[in-house]
PDB file of N, CA and C in Angstrom:
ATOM      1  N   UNK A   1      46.566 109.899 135.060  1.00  0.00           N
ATOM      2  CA  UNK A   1      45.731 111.007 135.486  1.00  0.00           C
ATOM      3  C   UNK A   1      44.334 110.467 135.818  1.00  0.00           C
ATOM      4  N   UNK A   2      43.734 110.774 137.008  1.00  0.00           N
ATOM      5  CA  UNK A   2      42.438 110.236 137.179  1.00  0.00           C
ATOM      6  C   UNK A   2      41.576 111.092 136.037  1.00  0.00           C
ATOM      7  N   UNK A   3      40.324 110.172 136.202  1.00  0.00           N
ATOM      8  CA  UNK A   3      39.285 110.318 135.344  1.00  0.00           C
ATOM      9  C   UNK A   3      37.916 110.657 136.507  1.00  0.00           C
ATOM     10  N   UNK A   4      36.762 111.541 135.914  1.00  0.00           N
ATOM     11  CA  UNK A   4      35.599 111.148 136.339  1.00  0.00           C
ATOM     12  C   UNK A   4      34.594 110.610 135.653  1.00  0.00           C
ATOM     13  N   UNK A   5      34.947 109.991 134.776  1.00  0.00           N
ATOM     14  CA  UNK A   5      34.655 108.727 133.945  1.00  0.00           C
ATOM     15  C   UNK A   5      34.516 107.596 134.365  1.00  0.00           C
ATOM     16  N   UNK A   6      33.612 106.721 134.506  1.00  0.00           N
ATOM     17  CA  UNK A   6      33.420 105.510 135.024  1.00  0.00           C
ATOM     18  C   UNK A   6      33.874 104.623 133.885  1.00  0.00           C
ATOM     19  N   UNK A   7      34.929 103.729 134.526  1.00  0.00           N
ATOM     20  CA  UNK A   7      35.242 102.726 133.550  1.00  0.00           C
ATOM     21  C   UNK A   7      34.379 101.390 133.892  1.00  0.00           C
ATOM     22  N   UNK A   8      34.151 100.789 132.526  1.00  0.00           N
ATOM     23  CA  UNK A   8      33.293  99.088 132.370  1.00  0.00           C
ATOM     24  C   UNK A   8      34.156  98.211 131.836  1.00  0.00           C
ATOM     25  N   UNK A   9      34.395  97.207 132.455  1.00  0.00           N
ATOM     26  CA  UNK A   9      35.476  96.240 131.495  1.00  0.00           C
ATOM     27  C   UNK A   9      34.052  94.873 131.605  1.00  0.00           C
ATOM     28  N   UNK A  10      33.926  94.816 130.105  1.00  0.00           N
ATOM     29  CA  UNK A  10      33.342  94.200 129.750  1.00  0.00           C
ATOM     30  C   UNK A  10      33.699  92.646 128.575  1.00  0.00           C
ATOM     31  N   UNK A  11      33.472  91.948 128.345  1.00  0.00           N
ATOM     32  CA  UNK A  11      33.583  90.871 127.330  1.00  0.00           C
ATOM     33  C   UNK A  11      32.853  90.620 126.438  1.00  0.00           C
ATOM     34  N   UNK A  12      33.123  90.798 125.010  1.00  0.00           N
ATOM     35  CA  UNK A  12      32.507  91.370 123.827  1.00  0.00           C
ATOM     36  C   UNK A  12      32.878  89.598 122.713  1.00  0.00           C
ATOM     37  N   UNK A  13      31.965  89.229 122.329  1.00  0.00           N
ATOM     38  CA  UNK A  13      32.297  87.690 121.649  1.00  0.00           C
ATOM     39  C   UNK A  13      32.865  88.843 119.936  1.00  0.00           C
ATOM     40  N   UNK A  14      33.560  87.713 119.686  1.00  0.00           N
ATOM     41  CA  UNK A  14      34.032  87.675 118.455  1.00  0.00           C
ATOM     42  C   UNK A  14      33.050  88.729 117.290  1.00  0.00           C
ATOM     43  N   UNK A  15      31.851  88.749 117.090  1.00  0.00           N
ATOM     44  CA  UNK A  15      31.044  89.157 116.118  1.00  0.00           C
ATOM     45  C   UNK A  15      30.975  90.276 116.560  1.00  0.00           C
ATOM     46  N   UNK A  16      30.396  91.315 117.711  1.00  0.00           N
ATOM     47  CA  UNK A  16      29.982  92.318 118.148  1.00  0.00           C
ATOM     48  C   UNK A  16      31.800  93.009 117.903  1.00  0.00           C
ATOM     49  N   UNK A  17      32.775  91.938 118.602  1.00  0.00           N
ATOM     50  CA  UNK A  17      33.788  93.252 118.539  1.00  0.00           C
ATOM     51  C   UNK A  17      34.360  93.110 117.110  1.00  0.00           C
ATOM     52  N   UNK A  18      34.494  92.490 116.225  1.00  0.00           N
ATOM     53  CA  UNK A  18      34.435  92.746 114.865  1.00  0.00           C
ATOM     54  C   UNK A  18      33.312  94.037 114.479  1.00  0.00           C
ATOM     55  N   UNK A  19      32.172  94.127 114.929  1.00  0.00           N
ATOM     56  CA  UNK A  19      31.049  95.133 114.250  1.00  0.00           C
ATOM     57  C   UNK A  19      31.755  96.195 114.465  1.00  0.00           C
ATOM     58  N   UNK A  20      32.174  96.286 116.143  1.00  0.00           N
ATOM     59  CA  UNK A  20      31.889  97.493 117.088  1.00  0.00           C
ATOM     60  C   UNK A  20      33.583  98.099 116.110  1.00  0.00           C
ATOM     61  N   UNK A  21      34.493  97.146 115.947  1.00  0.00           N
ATOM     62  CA  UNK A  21      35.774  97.776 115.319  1.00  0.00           C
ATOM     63  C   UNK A  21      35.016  98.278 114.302  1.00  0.00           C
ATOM     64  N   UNK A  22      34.684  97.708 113.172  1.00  0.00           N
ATOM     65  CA  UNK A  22      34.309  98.341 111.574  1.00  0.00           C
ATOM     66  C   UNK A  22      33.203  99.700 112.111  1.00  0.00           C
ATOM     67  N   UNK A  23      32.406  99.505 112.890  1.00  0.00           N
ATOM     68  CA  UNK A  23      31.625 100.861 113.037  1.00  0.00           C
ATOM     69  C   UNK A  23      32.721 102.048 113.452  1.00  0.00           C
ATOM     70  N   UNK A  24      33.142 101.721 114.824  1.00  0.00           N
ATOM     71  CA  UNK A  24      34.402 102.762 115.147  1.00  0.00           C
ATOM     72  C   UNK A  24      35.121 103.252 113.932  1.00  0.00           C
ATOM     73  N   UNK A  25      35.972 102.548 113.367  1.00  0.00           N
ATOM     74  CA  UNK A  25      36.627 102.716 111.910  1.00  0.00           C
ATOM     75  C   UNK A  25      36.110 103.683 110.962  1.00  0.00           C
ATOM     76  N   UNK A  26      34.555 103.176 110.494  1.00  0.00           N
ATOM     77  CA  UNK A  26      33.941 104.320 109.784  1.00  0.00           C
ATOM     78  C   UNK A  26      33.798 105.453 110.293  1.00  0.00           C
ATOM     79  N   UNK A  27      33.359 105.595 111.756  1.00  0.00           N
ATOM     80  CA  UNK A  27      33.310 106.912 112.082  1.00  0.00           C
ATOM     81  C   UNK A  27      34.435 107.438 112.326  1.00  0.00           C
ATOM     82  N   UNK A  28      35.173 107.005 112.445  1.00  0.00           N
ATOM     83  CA  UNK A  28      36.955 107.451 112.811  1.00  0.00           C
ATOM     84  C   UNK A  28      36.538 107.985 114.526  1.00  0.00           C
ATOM     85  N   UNK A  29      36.630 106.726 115.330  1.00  0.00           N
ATOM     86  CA  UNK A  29      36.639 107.267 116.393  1.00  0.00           C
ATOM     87  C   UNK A  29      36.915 105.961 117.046  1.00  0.00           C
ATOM     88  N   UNK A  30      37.698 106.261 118.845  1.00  0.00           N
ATOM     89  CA  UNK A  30      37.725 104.900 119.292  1.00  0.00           C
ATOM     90  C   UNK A  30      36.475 104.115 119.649  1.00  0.00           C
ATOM     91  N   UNK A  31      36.820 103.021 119.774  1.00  0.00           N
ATOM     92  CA  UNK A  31      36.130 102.025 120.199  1.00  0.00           C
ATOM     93  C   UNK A  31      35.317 102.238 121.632  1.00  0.00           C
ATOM     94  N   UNK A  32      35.797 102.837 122.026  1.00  0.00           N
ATOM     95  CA  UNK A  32      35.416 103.029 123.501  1.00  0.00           C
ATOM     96  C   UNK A  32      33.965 104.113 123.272  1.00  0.00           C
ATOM     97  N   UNK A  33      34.525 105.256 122.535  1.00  0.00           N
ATOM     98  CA  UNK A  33      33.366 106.148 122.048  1.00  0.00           C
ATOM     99  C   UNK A  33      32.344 105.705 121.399  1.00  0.00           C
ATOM    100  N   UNK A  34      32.270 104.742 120.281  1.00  0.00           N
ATOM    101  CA  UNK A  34      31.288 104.363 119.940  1.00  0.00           C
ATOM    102  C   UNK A  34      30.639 103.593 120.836  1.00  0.00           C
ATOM    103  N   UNK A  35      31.364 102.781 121.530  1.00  0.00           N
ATOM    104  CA  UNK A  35      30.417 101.933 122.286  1.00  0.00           C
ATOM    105  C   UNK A  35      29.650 102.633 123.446  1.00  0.00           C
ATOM    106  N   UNK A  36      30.119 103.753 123.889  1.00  0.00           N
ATOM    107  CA  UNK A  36      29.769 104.358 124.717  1.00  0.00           C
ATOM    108  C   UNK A  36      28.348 105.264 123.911  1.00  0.00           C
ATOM    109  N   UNK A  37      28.588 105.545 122.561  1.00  0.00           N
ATOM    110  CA  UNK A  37      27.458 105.876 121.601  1.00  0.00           C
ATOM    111  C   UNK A  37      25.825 104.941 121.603  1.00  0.00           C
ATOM    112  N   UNK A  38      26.457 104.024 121.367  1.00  0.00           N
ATOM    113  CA  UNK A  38      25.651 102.874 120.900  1.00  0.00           C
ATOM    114  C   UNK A  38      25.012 102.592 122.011  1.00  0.00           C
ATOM    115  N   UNK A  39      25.557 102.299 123.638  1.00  0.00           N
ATOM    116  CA  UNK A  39      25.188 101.901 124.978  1.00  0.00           C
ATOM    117  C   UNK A  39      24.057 103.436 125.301  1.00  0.00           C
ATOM    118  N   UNK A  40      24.228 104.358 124.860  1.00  0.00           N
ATOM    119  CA  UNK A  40      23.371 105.671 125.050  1.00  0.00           C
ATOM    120  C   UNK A  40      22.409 105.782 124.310  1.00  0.00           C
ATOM    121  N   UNK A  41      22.754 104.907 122.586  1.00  0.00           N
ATOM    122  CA  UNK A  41      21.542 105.251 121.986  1.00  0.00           C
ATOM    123  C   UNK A  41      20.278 103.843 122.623  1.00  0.00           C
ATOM    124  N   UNK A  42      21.279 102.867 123.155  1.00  0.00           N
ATOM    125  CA  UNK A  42      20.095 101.732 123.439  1.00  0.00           C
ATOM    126  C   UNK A  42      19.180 102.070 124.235  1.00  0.00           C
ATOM    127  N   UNK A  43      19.779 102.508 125.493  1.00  0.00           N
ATOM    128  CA  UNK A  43      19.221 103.217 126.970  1.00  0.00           C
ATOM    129  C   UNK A  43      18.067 104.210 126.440  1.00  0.00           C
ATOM    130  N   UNK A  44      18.156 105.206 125.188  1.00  0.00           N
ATOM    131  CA  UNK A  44      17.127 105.514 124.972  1.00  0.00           C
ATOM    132  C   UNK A  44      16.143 105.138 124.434  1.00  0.00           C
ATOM    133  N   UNK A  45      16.721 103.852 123.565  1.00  0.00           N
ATOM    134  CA  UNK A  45      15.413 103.231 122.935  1.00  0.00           C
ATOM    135  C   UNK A  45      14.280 101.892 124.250  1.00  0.00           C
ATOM    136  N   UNK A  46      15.181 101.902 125.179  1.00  0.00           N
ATOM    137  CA  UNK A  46      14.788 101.020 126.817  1.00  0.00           C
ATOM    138  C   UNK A  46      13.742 102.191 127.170  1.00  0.00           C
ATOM    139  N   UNK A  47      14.016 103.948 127.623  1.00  0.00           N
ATOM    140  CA  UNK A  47      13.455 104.452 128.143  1.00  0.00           C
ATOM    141  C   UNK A  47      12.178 104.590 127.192  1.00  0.00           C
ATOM    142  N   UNK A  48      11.908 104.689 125.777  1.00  0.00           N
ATOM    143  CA  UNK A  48      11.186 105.246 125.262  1.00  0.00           C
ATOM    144  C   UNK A  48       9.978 103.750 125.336  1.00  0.00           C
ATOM    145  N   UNK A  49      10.715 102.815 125.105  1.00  0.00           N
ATOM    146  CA  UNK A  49       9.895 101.589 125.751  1.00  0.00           C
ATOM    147  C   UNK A  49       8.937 101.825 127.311  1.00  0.00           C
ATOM    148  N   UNK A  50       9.861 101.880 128.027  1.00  0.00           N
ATOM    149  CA  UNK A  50       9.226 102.201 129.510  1.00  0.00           C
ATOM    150  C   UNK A  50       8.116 103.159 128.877  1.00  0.00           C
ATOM    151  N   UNK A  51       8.421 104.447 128.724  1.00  0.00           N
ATOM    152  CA  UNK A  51       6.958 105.489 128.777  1.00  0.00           C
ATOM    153  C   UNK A  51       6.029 104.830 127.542  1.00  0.00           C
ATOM    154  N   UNK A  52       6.355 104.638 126.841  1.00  0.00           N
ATOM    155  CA  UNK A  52       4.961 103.696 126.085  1.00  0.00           C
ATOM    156  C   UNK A  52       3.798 103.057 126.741  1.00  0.00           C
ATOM    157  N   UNK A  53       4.563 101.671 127.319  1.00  0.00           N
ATOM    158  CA  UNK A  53       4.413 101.211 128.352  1.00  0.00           C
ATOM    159  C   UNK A  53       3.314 102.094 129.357  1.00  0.00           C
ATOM    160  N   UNK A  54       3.787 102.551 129.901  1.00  0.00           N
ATOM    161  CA  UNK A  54       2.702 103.646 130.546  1.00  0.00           C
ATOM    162  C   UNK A  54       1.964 104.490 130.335  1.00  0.00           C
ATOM    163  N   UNK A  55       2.116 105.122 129.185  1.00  0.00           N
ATOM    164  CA  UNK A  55       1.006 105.745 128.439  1.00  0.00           C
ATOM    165  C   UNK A  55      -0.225 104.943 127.624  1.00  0.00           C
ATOM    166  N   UNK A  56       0.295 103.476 127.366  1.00  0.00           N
ATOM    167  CA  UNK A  56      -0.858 102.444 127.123  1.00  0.00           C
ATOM    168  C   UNK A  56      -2.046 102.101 128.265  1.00  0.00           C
ATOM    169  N   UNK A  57      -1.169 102.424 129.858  1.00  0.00           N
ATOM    170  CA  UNK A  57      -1.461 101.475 130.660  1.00  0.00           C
ATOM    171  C   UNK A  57      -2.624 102.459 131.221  1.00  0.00           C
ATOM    172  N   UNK A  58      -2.464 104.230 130.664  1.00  0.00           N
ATOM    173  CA  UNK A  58      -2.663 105.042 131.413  1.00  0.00           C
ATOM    174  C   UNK A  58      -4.382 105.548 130.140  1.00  0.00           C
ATOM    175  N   UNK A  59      -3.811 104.946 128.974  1.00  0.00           N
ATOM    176  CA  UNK A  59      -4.675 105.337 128.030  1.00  0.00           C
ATOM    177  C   UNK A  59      -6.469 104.503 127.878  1.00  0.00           C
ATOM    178  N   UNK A  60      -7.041 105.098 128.651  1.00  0.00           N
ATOM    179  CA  UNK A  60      -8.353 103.809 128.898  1.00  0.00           C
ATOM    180  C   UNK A  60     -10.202 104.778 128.267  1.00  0.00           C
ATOM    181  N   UNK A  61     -10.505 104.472 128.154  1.00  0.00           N
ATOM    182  CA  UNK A  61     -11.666 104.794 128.121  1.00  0.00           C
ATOM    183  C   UNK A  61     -12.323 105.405 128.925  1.00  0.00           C
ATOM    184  N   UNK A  62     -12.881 106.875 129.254  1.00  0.00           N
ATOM    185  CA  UNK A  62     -13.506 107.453 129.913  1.00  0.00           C
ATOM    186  C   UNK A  62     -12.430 107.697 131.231  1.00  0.00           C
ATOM    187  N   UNK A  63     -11.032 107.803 130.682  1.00  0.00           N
ATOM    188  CA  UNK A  63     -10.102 108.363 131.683  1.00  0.00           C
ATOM    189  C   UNK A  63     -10.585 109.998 132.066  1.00  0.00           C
ATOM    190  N   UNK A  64     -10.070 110.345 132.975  1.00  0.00           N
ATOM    191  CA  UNK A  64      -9.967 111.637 133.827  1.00  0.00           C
ATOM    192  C   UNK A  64      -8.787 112.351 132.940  1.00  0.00           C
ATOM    193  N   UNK A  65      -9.028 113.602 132.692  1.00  0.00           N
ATOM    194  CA  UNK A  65      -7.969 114.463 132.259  1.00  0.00           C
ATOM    195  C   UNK A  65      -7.620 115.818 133.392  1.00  0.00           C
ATOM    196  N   UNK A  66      -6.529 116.383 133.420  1.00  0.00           N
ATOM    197  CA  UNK A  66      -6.408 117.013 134.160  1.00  0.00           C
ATOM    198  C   UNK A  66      -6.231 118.467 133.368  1.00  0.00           C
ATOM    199  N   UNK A  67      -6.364 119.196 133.632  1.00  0.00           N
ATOM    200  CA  UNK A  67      -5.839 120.581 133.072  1.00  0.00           C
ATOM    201  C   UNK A  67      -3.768 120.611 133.352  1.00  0.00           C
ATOM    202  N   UNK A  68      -3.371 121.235 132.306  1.00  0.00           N
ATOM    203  CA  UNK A  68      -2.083 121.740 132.669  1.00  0.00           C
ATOM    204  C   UNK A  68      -1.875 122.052 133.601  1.00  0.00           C
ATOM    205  N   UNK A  69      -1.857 123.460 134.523  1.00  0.00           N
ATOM    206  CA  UNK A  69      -1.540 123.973 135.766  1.00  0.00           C
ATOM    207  C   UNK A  69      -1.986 123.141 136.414  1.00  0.00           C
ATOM    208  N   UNK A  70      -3.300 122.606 136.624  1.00  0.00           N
ATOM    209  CA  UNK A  70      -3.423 121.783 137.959  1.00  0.00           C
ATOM    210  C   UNK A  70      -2.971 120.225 137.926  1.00  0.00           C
ATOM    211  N   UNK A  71      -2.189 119.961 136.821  1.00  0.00           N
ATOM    212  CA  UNK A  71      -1.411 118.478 136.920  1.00  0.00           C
ATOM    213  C   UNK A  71       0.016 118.974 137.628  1.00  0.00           C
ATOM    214  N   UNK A  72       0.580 120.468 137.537  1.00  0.00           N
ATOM    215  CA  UNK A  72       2.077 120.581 138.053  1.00  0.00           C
ATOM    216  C   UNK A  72       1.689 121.396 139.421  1.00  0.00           C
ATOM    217  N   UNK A  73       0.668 121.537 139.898  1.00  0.00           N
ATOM    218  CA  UNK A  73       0.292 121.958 141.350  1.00  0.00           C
ATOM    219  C   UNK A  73       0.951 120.791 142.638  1.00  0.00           C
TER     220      UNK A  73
END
């Protein structure tokens, strides 16, 4: 049956797919789900990096502030 699921075939060394089994296991779920867990929770800890990142870059001394309404104008 097709999927609209994108499949990844990936290569996992010895240690990670030992983890990634015992994590799956505890949660009682496949392998595929957790990793698909874990790959979602990273991506957010990447994005939350990025906006840091820019809120440092954006954070300066005697910056300009905008009002609410006229920043979404």
């Amino acid at each position: 049956m097709p999927t609209t699921k994108k499949r990844l075939n990936i290569t996992l060394s010895r240690d990670l797919d030992k983890a990634l089994s015992r994590i799956a296991a505890r949660d009682e779920v496949p392998e595929a789900t957790k990793a698909a867990e874990l790959l979602r929770s990273a991506l957010e800890v990447e994005e939350d990096e990025a906006w840091e990142i820019l809120a440092k870059e954006r954070d300066r001394k005697n910056a300009k502030y905008l009002k609410h309404a006229k920043a979404w104008k």
